[in-house]
C-alpha atoms as a PDB file:
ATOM      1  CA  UNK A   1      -1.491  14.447 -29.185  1.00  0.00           C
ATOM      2  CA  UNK A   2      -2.363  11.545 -31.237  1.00  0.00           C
ATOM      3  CA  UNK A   3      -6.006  10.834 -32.119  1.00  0.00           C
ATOM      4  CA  UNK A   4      -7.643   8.082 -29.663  1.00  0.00           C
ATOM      5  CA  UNK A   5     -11.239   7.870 -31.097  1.00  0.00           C
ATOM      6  CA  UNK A   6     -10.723   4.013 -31.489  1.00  0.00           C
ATOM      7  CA  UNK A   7      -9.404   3.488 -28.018  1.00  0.00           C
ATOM      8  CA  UNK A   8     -12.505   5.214 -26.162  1.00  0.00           C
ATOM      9  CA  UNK A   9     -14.407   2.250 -24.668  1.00  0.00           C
ATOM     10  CA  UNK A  10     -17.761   3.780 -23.929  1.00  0.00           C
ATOM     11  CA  UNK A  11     -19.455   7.657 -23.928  1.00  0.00           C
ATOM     12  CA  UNK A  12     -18.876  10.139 -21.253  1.00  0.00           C
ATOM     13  CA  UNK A  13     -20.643  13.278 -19.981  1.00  0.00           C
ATOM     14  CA  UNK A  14     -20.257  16.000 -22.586  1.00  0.00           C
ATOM     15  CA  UNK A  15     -18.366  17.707 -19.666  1.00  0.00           C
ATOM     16  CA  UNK A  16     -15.592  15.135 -19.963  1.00  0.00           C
ATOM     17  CA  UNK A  17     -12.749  14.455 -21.741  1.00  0.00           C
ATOM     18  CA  UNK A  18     -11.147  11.271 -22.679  1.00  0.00           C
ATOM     19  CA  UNK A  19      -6.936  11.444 -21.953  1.00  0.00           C
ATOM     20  CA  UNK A  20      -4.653   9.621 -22.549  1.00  0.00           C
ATOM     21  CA  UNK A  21      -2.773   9.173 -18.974  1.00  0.00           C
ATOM     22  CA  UNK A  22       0.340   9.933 -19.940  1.00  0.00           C
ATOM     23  CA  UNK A  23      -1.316  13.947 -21.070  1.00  0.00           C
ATOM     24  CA  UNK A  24      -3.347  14.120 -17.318  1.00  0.00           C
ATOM     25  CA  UNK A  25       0.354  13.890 -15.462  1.00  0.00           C
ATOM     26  CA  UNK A  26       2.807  16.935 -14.670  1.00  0.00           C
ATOM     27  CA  UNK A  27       6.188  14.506 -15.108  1.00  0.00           C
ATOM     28  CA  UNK A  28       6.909  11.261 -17.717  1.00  0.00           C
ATOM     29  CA  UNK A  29       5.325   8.212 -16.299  1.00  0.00           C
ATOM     30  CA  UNK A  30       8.658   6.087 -14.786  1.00  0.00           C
ATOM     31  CA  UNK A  31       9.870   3.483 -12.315  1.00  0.00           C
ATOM     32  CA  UNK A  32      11.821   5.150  -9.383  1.00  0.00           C
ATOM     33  CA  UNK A  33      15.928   3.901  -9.416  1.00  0.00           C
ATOM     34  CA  UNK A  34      17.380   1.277  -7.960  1.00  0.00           C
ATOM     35  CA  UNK A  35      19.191   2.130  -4.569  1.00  0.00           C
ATOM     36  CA  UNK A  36      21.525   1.880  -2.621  1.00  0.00           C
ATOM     37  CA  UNK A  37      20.099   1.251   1.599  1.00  0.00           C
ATOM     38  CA  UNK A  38      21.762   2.343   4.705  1.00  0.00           C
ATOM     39  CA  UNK A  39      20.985   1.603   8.458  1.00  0.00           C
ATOM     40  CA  UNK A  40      19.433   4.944   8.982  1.00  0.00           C
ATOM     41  CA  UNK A  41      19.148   8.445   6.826  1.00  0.00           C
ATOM     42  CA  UNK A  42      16.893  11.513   6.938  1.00  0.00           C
ATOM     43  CA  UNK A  43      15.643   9.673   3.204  1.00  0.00           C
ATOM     44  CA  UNK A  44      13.231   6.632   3.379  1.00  0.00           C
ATOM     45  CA  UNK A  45      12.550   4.686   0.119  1.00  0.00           C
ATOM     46  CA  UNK A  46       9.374   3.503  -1.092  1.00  0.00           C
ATOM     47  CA  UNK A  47       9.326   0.070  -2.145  1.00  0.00           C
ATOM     48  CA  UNK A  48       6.839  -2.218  -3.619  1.00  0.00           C
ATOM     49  CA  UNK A  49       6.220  -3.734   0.060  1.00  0.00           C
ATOM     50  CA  UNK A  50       5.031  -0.429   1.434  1.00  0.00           C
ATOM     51  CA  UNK A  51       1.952  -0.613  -0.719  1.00  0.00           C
ATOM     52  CA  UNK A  52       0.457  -3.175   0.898  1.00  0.00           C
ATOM     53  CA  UNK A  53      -2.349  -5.721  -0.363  1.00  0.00           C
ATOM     54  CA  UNK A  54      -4.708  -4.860   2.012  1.00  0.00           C
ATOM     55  CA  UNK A  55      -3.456  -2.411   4.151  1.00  0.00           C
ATOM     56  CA  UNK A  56      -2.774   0.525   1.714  1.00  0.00           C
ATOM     57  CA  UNK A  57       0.462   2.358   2.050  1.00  0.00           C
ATOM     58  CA  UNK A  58       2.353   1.366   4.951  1.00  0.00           C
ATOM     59  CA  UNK A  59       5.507   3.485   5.285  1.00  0.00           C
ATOM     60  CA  UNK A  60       7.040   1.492   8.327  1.00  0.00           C
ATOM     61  CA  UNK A  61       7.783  -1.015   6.203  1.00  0.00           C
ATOM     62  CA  UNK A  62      10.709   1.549   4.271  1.00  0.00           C
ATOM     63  CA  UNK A  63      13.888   1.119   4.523  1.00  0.00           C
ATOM     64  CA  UNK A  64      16.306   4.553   4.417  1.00  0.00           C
ATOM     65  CA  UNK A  65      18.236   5.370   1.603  1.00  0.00           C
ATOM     66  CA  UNK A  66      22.031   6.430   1.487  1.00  0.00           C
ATOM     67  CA  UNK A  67      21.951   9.958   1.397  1.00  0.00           C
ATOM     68  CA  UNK A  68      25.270   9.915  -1.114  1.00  0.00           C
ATOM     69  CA  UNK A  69      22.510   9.052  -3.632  1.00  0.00           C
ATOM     70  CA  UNK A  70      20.225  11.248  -3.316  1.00  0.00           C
ATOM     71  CA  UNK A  71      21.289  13.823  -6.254  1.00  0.00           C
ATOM     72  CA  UNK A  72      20.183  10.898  -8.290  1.00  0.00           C
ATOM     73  CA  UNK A  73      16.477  11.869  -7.391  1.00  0.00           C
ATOM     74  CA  UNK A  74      15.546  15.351  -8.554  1.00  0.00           C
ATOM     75  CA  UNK A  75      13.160  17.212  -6.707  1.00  0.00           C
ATOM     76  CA  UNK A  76       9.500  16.272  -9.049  1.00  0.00           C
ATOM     77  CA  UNK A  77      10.766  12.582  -8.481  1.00  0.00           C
ATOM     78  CA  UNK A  78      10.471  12.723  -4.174  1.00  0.00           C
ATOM     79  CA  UNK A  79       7.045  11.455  -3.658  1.00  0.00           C
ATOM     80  CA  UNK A  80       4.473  14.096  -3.458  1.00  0.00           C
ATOM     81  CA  UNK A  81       0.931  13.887  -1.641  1.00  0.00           C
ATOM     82  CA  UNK A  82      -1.795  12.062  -4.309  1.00  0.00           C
ATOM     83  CA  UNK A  83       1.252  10.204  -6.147  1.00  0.00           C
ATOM     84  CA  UNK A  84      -0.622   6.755  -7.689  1.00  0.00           C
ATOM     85  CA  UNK A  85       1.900   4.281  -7.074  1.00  0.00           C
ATOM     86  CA  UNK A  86       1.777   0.996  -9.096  1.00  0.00           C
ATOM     87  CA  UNK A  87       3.669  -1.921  -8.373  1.00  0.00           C
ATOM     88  CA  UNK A  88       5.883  -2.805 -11.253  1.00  0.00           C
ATOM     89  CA  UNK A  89       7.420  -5.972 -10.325  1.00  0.00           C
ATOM     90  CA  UNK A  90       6.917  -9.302  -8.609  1.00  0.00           C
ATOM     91  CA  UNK A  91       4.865 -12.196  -8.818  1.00  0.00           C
ATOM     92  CA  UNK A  92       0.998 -11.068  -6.843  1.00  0.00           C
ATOM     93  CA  UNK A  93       2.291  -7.345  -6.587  1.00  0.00           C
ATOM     94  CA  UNK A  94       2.710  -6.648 -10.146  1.00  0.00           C
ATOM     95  CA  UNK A  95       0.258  -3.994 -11.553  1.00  0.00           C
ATOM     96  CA  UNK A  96      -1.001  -3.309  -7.394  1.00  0.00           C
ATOM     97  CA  UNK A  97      -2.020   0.580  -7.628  1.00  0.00           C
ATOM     98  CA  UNK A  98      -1.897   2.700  -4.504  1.00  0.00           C
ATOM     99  CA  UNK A  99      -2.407   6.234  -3.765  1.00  0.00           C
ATOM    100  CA  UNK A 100       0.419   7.655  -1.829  1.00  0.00           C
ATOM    101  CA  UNK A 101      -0.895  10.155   1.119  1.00  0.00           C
ATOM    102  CA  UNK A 102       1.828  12.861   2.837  1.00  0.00           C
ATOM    103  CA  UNK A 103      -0.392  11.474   6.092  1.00  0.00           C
ATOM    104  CA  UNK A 104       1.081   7.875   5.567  1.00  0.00           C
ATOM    105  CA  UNK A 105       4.678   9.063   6.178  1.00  0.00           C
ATOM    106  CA  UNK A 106       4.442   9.421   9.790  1.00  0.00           C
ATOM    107  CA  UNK A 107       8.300   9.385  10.233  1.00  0.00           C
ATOM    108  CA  UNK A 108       8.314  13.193   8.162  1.00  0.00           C
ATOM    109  CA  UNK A 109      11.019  12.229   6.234  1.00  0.00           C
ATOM    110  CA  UNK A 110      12.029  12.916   2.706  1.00  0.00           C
ATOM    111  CA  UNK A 111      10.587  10.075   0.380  1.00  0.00           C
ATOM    112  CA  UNK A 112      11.657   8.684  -2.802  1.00  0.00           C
ATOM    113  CA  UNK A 113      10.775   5.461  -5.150  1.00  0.00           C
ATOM    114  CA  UNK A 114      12.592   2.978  -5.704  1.00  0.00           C
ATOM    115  CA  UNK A 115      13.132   0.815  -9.108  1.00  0.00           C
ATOM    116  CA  UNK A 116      10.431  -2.031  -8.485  1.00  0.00           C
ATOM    117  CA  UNK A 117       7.286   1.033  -8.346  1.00  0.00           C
ATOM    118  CA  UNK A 118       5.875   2.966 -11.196  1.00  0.00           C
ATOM    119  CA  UNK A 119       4.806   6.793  -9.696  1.00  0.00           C
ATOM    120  CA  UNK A 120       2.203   9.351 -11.880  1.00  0.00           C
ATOM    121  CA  UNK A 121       2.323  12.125  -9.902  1.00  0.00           C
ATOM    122  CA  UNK A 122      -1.101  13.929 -12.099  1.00  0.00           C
ATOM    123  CA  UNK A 123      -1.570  17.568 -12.802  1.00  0.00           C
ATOM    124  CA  UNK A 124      -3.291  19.483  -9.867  1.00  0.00           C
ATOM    125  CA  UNK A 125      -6.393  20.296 -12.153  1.00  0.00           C
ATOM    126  CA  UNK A 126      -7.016  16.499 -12.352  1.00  0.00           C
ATOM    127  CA  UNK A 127      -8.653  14.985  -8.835  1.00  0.00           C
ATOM    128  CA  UNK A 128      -5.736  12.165  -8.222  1.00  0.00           C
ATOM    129  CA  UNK A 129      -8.482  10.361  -5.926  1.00  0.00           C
ATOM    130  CA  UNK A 130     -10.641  10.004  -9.388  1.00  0.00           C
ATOM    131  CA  UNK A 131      -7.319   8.978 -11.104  1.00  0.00           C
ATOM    132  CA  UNK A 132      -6.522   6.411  -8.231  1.00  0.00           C
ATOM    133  CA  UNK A 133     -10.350   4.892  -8.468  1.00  0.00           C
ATOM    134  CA  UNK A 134     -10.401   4.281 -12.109  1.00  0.00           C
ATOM    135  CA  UNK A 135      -7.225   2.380 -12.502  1.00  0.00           C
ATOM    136  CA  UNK A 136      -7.822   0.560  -9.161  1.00  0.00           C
ATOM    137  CA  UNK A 137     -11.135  -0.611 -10.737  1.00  0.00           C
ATOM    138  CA  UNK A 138      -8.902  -1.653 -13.760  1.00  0.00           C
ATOM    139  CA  UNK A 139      -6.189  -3.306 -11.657  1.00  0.00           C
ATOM    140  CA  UNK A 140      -6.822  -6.574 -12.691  1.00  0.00           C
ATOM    141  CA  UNK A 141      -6.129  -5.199 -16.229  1.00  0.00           C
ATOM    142  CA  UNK A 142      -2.761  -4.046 -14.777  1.00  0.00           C
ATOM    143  CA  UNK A 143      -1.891  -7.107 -13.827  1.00  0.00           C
ATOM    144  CA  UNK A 144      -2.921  -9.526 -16.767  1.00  0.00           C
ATOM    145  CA  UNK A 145      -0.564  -7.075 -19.087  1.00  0.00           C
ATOM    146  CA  UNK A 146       2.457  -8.273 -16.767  1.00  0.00           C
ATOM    147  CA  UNK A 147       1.592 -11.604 -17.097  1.00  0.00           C
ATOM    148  CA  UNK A 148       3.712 -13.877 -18.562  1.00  0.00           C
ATOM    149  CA  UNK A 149       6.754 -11.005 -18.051  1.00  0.00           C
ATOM    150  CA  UNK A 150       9.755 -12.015 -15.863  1.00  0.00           C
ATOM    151  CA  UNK A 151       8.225 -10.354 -12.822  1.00  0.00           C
END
């Protein structure tokens, strides 16, 4: 773990601890894979689009994935319940942060990312609600470090 005394932008509770977020998550920090869509599977994918401006997460808007793919997603990369999703492309979505719920997927299918969304799935210890509030308050950071990027 490298040394982040520099980085800490203002004092916490003794109780606390400041982390770097890629050392508060169980899996690397990635973008999902691009896919490959069919007309209906027992896999839905979770695009950019499903986490919705104002709406939150809004799963009906998946499409399904073709199951021939599937081995390309190992288990810790289906979307789990707490998953912080972040929009990692597009013009006005770019840097959008979401908290994926296991209520949102009404349909009770198997879920998996696709290329366009960034997932940190946290470590159970770590309250992924706090997680999701603190970068949604610095969303607008999210988003000015994409800008200028080709989208």
């Amino acid at each position: 773990m490298s040394c982040i005394d520099e980085d800490i932008p203002y004092d916490i509770p003794d109780t606390w601890t400041w982390m770097r977020l890629e050392n508060c998550c169980v899996k690397e920090i990635c973008r999902g894979k691009s896919t490959k869509y069919a007309e209906i599977s027992n896999v839905i994918v979770f695009a950019q689009k499903c986490n919705t401006k104002y709406n939150g997460i809004d799963i009906s808007l998946a499409q399904y994935l073709d199951e021939t793919t599937i081995k390309r997603y190992p288990t810790d990369e289906h979307m789990q319940d707490g998953d912080i999703v972040i929009n990692s492309t597009g013009t006005g979505t770019l840097g959008r942060v979401g908290i994926y719920r296991n209520t949102d997927n009404t349909t009770g299918l198997l879920i998996v990312p696709d290329s366009h969304v960034t997932v940190i799935h946290s470590f159970s210890c770590i309250s992924s609600h706090y997680l999701y509030a603190f970068m949604k308050a610095h969303q607008t950071e999210l988003e000015k470090k994409g800008e200028g990027s080709t989208n």
